[in-house]
Protein backbone atom coordinates (compact mmCIF):
# COMPACT_ATOMS: atom_id res chain seq x y z
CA UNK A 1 38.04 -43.86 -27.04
CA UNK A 2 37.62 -44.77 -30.90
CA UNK A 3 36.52 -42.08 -33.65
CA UNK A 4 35.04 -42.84 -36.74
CA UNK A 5 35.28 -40.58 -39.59
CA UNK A 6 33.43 -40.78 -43.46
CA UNK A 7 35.05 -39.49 -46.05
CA UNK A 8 32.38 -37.88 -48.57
CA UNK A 9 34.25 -38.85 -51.49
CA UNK A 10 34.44 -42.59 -50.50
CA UNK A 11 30.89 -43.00 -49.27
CA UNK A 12 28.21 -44.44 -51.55
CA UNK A 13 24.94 -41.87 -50.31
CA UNK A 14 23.02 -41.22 -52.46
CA UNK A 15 22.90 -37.69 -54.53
CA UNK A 16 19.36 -37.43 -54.91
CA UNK A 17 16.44 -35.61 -53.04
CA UNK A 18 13.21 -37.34 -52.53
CA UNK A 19 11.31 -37.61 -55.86
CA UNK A 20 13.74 -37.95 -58.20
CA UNK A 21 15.90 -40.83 -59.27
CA UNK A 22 17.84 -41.98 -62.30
CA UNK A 23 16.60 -43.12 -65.58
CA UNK A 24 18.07 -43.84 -68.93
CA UNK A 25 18.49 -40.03 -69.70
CA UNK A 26 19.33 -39.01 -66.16
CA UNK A 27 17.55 -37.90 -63.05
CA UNK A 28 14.02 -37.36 -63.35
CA UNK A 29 10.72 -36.96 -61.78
CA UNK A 30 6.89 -38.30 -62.66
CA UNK A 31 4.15 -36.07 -62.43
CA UNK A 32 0.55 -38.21 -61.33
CA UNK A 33 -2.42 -36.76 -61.81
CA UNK A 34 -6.23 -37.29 -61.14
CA UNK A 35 -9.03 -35.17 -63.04
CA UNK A 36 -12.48 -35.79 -63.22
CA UNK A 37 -14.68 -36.72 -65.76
CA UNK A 38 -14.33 -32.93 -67.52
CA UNK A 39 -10.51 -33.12 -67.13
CA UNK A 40 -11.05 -30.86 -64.09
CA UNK A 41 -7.53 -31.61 -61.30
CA UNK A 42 -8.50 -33.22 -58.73
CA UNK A 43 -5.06 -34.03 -57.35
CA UNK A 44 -0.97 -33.61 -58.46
CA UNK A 45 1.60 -35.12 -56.96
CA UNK A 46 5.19 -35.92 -58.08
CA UNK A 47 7.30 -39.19 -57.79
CA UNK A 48 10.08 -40.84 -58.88
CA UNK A 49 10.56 -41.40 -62.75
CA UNK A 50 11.84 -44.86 -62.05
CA UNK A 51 8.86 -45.99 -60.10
CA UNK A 52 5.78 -47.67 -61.48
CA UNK A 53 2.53 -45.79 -62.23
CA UNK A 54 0.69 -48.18 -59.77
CA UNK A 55 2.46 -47.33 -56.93
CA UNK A 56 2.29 -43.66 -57.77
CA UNK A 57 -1.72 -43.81 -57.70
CA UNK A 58 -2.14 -45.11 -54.16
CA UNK A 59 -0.32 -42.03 -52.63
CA UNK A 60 -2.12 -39.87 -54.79
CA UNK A 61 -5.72 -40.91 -54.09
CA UNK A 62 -4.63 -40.38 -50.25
CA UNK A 63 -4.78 -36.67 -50.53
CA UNK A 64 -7.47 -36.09 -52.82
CA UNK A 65 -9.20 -32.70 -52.93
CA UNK A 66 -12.54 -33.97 -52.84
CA UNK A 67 -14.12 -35.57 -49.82
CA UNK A 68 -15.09 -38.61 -51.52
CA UNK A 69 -13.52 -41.09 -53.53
CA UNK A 70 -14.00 -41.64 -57.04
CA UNK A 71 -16.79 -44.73 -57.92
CA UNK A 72 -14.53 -45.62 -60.63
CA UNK A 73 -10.95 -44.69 -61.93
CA UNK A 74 -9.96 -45.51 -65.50
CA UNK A 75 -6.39 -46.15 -66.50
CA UNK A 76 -3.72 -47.15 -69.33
CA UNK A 77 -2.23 -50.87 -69.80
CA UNK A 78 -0.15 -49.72 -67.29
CA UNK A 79 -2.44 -50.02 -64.42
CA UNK A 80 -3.45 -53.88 -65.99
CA UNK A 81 -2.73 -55.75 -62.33
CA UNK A 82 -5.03 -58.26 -61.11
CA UNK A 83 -3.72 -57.84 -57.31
CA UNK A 84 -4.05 -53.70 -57.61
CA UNK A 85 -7.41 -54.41 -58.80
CA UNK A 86 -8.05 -56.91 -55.93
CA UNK A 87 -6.65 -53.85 -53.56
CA UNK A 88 -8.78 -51.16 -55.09
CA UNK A 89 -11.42 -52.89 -54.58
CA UNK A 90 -11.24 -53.89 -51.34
CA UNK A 91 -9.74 -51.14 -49.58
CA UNK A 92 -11.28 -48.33 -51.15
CA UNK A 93 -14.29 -49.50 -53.13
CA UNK A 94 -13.06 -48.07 -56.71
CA UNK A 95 -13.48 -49.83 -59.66
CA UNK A 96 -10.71 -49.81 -61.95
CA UNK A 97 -11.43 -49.47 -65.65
CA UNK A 98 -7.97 -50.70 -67.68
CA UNK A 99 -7.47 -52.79 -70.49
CA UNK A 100 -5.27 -55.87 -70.59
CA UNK A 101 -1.91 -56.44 -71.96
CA UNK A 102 -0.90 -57.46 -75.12
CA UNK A 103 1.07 -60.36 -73.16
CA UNK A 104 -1.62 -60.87 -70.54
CA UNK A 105 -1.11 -64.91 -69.34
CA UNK A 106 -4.21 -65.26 -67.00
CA UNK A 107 -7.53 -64.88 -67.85
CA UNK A 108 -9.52 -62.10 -68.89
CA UNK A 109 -11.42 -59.88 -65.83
CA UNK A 110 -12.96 -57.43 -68.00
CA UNK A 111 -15.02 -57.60 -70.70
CA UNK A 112 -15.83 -54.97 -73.70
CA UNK A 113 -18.88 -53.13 -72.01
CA UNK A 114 -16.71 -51.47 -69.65
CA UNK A 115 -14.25 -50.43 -71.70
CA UNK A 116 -16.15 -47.81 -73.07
CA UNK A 117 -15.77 -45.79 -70.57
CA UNK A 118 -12.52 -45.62 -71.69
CA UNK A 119 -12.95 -44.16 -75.01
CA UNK A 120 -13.30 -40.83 -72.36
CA UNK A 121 -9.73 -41.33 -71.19
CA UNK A 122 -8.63 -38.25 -74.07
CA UNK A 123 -9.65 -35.66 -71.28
CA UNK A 124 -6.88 -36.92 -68.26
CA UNK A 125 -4.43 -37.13 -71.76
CA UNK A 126 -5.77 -33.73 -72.70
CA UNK A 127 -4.64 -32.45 -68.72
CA UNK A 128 -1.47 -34.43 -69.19
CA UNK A 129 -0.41 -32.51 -72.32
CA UNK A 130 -1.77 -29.27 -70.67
CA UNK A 131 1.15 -29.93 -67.64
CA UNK A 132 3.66 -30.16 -70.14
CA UNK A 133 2.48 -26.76 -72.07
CA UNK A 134 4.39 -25.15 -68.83
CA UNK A 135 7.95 -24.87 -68.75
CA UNK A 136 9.25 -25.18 -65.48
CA UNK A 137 7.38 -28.23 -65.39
CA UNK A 138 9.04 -29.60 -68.22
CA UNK A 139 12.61 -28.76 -67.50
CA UNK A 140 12.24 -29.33 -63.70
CA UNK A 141 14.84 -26.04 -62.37
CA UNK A 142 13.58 -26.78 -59.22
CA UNK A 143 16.26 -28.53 -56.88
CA UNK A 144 13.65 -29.05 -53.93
CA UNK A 145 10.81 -30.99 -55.00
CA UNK A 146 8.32 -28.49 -52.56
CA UNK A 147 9.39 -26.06 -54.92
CA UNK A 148 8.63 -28.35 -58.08
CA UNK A 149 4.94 -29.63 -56.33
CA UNK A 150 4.23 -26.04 -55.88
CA UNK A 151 4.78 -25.45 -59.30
CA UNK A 152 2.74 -28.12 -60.78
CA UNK A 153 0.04 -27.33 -58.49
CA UNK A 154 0.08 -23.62 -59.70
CA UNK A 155 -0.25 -25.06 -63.13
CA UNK A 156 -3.14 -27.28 -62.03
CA UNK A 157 -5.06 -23.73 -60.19
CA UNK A 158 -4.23 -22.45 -64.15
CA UNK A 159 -5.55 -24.43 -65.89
CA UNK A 160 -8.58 -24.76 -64.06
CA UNK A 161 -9.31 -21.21 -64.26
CA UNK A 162 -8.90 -21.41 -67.79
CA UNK A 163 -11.90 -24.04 -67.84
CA UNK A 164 -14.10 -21.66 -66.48
């Protein structure tokens, strides 16, 4: 009969929950949020800080609050990707309002007329800075990210009942 046995201090696992891995300043999380067109949250969820905003999104409009999708969704640079666009589109009928990069190589898919929809985009920026007004939020005590979500979606319940 052979035995295995691990050492903990030789093994290379990982010493991170879900939601959180390492940046430049250490561990961290990304909060991803959805509001409507009044800033009202739809939908919160948390991620990893190294992982792109674009695959952040697609998890979050999963579990939206409301029973039907949003017609349109309006993003940053960030969210500038001709095959998420393609995805959007096809999968869940939502047209994504983003402009291009600065360093954009193909051709352009959207022209000025629907960009002025994102002049509005001060209201989700508005809900973003109104996340970071509350401090646990900020300086993430949490260790389980339940805990953290739970947190953020208190915050979310606030500051909706501040709207009204």
């Amino acid at each position: 009969m052979f035995e295995k046995r691990i050492s903990t201090a030789a093994s290379t696992a990982q010493k991170r929950g879900p939601g959180v891995a390492k940046t430049k300043r250490g561990k961290g999380s990304k909060l991803m949020a959805i509001a409507d067109r009044h800033g009202f949250p739809l939908r919160i969820c948390v991620g990893s800080a190294s992982s792109h905003e674009v695959t952040l999104v697609e998890g979050t409009l999963d579990n939206l609050v409301v029973d039907e999708a949003p017609e349109k969704l309006i993003g940053d640079k960030a969210y500038d990707s001709d095959p998420f666009d393609a995805r959007l589109e096809r999968e869940r009928a939502i047209e994504l309002i983003a402009p291009h990069k600065s360093n954009r190589r193909k051709l352009p898919t959207q022209d000025g007329r629907k960009l002025r929809r994102y002049r509005n985009r001060w209201r989700i920026e508005r809900l973003s800075a109104l996340l970071q007004s509350f401090r646990r939020l900020v300086s993430h005590y949490e260790y389980h990210l339940a805990n953290f979500l739970g947190f953020a979606r208190l915050a979310c319940m606030l500051i909706a009942l501040r709207q009204f």
